[in-house]
C-alpha atoms as a PDB file:
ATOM      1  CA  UNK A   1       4.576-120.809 -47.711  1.00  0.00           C
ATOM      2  CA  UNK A   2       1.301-122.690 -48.332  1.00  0.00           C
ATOM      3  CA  UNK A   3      -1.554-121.445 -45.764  1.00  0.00           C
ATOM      4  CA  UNK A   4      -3.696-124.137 -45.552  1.00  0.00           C
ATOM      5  CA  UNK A   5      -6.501-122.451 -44.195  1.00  0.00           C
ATOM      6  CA  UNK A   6      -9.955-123.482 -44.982  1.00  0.00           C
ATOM      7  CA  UNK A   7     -13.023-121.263 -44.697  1.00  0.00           C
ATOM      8  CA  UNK A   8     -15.412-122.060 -42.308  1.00  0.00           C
ATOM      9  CA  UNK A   9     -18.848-121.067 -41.524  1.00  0.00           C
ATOM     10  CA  UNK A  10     -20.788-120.445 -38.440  1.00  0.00           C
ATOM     11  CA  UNK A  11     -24.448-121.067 -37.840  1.00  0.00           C
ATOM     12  CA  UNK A  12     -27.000-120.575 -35.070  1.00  0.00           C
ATOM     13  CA  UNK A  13     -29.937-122.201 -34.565  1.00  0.00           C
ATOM     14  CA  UNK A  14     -32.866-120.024 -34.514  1.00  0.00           C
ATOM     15  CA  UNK A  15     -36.160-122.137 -34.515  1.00  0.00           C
ATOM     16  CA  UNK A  16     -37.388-125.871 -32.937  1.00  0.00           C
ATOM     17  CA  UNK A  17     -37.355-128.642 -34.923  1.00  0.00           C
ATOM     18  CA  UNK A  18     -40.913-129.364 -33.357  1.00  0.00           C
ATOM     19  CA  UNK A  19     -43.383-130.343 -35.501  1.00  0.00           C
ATOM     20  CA  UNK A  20     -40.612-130.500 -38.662  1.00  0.00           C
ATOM     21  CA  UNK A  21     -40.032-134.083 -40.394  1.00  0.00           C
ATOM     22  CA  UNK A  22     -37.623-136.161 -39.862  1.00  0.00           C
ATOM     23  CA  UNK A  23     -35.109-135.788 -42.445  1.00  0.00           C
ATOM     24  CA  UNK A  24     -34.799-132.039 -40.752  1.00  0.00           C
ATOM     25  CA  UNK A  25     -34.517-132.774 -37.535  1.00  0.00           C
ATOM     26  CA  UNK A  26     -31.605-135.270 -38.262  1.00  0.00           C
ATOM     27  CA  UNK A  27     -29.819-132.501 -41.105  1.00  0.00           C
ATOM     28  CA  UNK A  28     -29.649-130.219 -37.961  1.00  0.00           C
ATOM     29  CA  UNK A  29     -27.721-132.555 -35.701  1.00  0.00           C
ATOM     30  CA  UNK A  30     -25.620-133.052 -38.743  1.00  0.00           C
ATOM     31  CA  UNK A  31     -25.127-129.571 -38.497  1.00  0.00           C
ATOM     32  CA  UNK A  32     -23.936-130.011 -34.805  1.00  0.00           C
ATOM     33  CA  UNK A  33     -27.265-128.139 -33.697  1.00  0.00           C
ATOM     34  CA  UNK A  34     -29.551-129.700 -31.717  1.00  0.00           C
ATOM     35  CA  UNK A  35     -31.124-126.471 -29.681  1.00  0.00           C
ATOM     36  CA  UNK A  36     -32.420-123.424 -30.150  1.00  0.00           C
ATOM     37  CA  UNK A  37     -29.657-120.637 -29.858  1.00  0.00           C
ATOM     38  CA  UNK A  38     -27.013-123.358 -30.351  1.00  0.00           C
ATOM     39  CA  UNK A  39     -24.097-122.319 -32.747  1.00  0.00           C
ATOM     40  CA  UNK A  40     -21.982-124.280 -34.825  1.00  0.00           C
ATOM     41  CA  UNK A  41     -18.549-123.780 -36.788  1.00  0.00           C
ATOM     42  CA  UNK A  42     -17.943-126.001 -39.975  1.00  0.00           C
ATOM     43  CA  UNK A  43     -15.905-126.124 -42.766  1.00  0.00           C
ATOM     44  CA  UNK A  44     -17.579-124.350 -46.167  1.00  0.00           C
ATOM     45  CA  UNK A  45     -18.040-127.203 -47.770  1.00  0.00           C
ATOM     46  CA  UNK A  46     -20.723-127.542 -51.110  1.00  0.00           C
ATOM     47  CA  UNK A  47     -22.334-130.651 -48.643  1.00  0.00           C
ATOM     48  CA  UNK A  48     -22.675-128.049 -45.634  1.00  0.00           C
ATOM     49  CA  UNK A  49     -24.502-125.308 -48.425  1.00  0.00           C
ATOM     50  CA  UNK A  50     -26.867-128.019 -49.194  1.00  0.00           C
ATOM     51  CA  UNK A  51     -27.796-128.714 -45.550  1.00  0.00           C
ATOM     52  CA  UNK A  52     -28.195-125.321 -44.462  1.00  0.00           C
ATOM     53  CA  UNK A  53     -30.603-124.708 -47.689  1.00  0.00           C
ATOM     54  CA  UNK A  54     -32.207-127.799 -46.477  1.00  0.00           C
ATOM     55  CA  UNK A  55     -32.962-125.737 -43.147  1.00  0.00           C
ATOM     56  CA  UNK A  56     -32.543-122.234 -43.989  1.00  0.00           C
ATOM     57  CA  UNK A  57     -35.981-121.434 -42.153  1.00  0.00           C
ATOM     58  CA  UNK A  58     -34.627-123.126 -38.839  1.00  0.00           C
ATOM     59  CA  UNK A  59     -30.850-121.659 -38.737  1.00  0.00           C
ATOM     60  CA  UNK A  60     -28.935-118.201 -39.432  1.00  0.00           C
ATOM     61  CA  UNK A  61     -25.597-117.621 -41.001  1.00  0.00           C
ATOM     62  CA  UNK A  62     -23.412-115.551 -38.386  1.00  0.00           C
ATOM     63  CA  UNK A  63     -21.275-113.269 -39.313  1.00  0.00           C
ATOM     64  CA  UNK A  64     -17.403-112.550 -37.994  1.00  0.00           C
ATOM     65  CA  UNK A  65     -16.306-115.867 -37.124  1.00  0.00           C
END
Protein backbone atom coordinates (compact mmCIF):
# COMPACT_ATOMS: atom_id res chain seq x y z
CA UNK A 1 0.00 0.00 0.00
CA UNK A 2 0.86 3.49 -1.32
CA UNK A 3 0.79 6.19 1.67
CA UNK A 4 0.14 9.17 0.07
CA UNK A 5 1.18 11.37 2.64
CA UNK A 6 2.68 14.66 1.90
CA UNK A 7 4.90 16.64 4.26
CA UNK A 8 3.71 19.65 5.50
CA UNK A 9 5.08 22.54 7.28
CA UNK A 10 3.92 24.79 9.98
CA UNK A 11 4.69 28.44 10.44
CA UNK A 12 3.95 31.21 12.94
CA UNK A 13 3.96 34.57 12.46
CA UNK A 14 6.28 36.38 14.62
CA UNK A 15 6.57 40.12 13.51
CA UNK A 16 3.98 43.01 11.81
CA UNK A 17 4.01 43.54 8.44
CA UNK A 18 3.96 47.37 9.41
CA UNK A 19 6.09 49.43 7.71
CA UNK A 20 7.20 46.25 5.20
CA UNK A 21 6.40 46.66 1.28
CA UNK A 22 3.91 45.42 -0.36
CA UNK A 23 4.98 42.40 -2.07
CA UNK A 24 5.52 41.12 1.81
CA UNK A 25 2.63 41.93 3.20
CA UNK A 26 0.66 40.09 0.38
CA UNK A 27 3.46 36.76 0.46
CA UNK A 28 2.22 36.51 4.14
CA UNK A 29 -1.48 36.21 3.45
CA UNK A 30 -0.35 33.78 0.86
CA UNK A 31 1.06 32.09 3.61
CA UNK A 32 -2.42 32.08 5.38
CA UNK A 33 -0.88 34.62 8.02
CA UNK A 34 -2.20 37.74 8.40
CA UNK A 35 -1.39 38.42 12.39
CA UNK A 36 1.08 38.32 14.65
CA UNK A 37 1.15 34.87 16.54
CA UNK A 38 -1.00 33.41 13.73
CA UNK A 39 0.10 29.83 12.59
CA UNK A 40 -0.26 28.17 9.46
CA UNK A 41 0.02 24.44 8.09
CA UNK A 42 1.00 23.96 4.31
CA UNK A 43 2.16 21.51 2.17
CA UNK A 44 6.31 21.52 1.68
CA UNK A 45 6.23 22.62 -1.43
CA UNK A 46 9.67 24.34 -3.35
CA UNK A 47 6.89 27.54 -3.96
CA UNK A 48 6.14 27.60 -0.04
CA UNK A 49 10.41 27.52 0.62
CA UNK A 50 10.57 30.47 -1.57
CA UNK A 51 7.88 32.45 0.30
CA UNK A 52 9.00 31.79 3.64
CA UNK A 53 12.73 32.93 2.49
CA UNK A 54 10.90 35.82 1.11
CA UNK A 55 9.80 36.53 4.88
CA UNK A 56 12.07 34.63 6.99
CA UNK A 57 12.55 37.85 9.27
CA UNK A 58 8.64 38.08 9.82
CA UNK A 59 7.74 34.17 10.43
CA UNK A 60 9.24 30.99 12.35
CA UNK A 61 9.31 27.41 11.31
CA UNK A 62 7.52 25.31 14.18
CA UNK A 63 8.49 22.31 15.03
CA UNK A 64 6.26 18.90 15.80
CA UNK A 65 3.43 19.37 13.62
Amino acid sequence: MAENSKKMVALQQTRSPIGRPGEQRATLIGLNLNKVGRTSSLEDTPAVRGMIAKVAHLVRVVEGK
